[in-house]
Protein backbone atom coordinates (compact mmCIF):
# COMPACT_ATOMS: atom_id res chain seq x y z
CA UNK A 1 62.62 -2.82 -11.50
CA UNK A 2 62.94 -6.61 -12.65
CA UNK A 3 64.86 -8.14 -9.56
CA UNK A 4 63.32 -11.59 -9.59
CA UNK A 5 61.96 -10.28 -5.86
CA UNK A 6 58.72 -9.71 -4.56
CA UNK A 7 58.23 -6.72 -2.38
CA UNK A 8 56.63 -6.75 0.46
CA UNK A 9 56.32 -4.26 3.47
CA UNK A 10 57.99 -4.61 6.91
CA UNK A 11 56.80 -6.98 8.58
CA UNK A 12 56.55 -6.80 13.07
CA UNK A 13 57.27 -10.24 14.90
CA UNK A 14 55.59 -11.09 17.80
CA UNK A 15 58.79 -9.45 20.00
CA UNK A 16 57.24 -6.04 18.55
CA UNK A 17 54.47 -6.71 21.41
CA UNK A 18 57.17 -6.58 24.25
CA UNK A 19 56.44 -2.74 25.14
CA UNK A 20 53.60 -0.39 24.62
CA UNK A 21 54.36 3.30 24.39
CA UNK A 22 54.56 5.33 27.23
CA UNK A 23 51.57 7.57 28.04
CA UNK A 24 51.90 11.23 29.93
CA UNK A 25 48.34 12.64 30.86
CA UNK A 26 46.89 10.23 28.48
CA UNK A 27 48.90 11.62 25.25
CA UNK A 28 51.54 9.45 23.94
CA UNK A 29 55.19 11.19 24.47
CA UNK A 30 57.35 9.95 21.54
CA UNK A 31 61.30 11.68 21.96
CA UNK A 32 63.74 11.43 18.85
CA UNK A 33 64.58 7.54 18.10
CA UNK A 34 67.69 6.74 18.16
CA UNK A 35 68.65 4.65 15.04
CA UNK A 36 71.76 2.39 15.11
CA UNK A 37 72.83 1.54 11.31
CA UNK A 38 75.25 -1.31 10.41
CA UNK A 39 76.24 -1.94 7.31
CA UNK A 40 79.51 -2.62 5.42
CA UNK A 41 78.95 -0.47 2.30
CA UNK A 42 79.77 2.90 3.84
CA UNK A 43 77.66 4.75 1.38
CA UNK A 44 74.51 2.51 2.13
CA UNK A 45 75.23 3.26 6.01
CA UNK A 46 75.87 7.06 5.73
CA UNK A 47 72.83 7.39 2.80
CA UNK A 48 70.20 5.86 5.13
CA UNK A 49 71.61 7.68 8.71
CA UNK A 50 71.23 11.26 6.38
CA UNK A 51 67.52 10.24 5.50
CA UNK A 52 66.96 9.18 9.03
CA UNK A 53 68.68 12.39 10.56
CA UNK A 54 66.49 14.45 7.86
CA UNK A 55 63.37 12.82 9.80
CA UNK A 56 64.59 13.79 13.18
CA UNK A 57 65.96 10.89 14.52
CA UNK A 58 69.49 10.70 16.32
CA UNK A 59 71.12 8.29 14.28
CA UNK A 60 74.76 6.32 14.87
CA UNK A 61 76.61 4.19 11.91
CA UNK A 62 78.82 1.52 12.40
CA UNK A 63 80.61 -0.39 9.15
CA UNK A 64 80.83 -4.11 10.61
CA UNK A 65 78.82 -6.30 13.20
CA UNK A 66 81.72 -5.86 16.71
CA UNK A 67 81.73 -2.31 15.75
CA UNK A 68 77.86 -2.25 15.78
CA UNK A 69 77.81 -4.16 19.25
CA UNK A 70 80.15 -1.42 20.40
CA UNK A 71 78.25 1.04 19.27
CA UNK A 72 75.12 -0.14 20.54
CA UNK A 73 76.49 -0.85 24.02
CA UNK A 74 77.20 2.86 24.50
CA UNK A 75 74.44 4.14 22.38
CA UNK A 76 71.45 2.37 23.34
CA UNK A 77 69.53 2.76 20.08
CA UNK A 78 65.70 1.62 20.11
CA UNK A 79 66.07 0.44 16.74
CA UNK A 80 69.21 -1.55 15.22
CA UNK A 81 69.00 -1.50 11.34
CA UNK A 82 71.34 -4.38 10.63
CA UNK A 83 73.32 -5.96 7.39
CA UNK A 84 73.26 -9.41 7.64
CA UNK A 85 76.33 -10.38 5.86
CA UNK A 86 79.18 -8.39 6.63
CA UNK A 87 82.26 -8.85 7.83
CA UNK A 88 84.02 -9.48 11.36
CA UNK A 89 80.88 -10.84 12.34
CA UNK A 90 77.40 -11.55 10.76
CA UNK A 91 74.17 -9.63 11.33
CA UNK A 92 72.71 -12.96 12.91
CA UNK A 93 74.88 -13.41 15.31
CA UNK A 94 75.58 -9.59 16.47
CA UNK A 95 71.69 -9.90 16.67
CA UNK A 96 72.20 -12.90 19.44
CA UNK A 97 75.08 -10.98 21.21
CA UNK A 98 72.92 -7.94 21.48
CA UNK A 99 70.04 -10.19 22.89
CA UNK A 100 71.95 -11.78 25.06
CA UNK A 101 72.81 -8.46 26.69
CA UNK A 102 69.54 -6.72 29.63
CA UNK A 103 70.59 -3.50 27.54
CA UNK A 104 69.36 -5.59 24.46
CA UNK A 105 66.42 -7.05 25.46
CA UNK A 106 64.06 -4.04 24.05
CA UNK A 107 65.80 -2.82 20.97
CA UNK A 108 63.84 -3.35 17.48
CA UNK A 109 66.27 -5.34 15.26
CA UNK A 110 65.80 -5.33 11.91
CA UNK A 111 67.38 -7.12 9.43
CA UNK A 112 68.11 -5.95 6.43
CA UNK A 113 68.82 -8.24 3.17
CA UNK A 114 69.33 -8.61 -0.36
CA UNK A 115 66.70 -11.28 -0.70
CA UNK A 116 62.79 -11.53 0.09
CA UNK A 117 62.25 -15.12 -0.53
CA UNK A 118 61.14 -16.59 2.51
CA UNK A 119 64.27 -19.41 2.34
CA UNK A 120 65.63 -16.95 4.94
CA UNK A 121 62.74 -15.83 7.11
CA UNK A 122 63.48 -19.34 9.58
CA UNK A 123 67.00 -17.94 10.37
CA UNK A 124 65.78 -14.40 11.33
CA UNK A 125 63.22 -15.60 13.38
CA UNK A 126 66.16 -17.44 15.43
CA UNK A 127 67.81 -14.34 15.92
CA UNK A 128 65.15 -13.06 17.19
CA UNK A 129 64.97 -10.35 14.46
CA UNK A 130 62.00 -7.89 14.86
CA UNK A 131 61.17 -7.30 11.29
CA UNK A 132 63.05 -7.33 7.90
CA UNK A 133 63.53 -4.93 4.97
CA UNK A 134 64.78 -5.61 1.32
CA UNK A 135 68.24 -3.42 0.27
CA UNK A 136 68.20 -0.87 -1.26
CA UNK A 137 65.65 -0.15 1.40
CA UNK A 138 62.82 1.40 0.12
CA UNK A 139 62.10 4.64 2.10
CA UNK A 140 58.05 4.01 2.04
CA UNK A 141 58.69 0.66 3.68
CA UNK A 142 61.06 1.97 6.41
CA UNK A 143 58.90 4.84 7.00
CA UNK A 144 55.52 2.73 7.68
CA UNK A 145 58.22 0.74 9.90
CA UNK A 146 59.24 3.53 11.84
CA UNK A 147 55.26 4.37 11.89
CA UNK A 148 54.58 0.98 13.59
CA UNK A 149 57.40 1.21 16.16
CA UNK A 150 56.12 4.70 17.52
CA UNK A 151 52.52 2.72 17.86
CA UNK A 152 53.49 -0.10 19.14
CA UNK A 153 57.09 0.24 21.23
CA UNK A 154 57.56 2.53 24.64
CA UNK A 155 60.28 5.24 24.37
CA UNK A 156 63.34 4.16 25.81
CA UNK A 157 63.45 6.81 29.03
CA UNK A 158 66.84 6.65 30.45
């Protein structure tokens, strides 16, 4: 399709080196991820959780950024899939707020956008976004994310 984009895969920022996966008898033990999705377009949110589910993953919705904070408070989610503009309160700054938080420290947060110019890229990196992934979000792209977490993040063992 003629967007005017340029696609390009997920991308892992440097907070992507913050854990290594966790090793029983030296083979990696990777459990379910749990997937927190926030977006505003209920159909986007509950179309992307279904796909997730489908790939084993224990997945959570929520359809505005406190809700999402909420949600991820209780849920503890390795990976936050996150909206940036929505309503209530952006993607940026429930990125911060979740930072700010020890439960936050080690989630994946990953923005996701209607743009992949790079005019935008600066203000991720602030808020300490993880990676970043182009709406509709291609499944290939999300997948090979998902493929880099379980490589490169440890299993959050509560």
């Amino acid at each position: 399709p003629s967007s005017g984009f340029r696609r390009e895969g997920p991308q892992l920022g440097p907070a992507a080196q913050r854990q290594k996966p966790a090793k029983t008898c030296g083979r990696q033990f990777m459990a379910p991820r749990r997937i927190l999705v926030v977006d505003d377009y209920p159909n986007a949110a509950e179309g992307l959780a279904r796909w997730l589910r489908r790939m084993g993953n224990d997945v959570r919705t929520a359809l505005d950024g406190v809700e999402g904070i909420q949600v991820a408070e209780q849920f503890r989610p390795n990976i936050v899939l996150l909206d940036i503009v929505m309503p209530k309160l952006s993607g940026y700054e429930m990125a911060k707020r979740i930072r700010e938080q020890p439960w936050g420290e080690h989630m994946m947060l990953v923005a996701l956008t209607g743009w992949a110019q790079v005019e935008g890229e600066e203000d991720l990196r602030k808020a300490n976004f993880d990676a970043h992934l182009v709406k509709p979000v291609d499944r290939t792209d999300l997948a090979a994310l998902l493929a880099k977490y379980d490589a490169t993040w440890a299993v959050d063992e509560r």
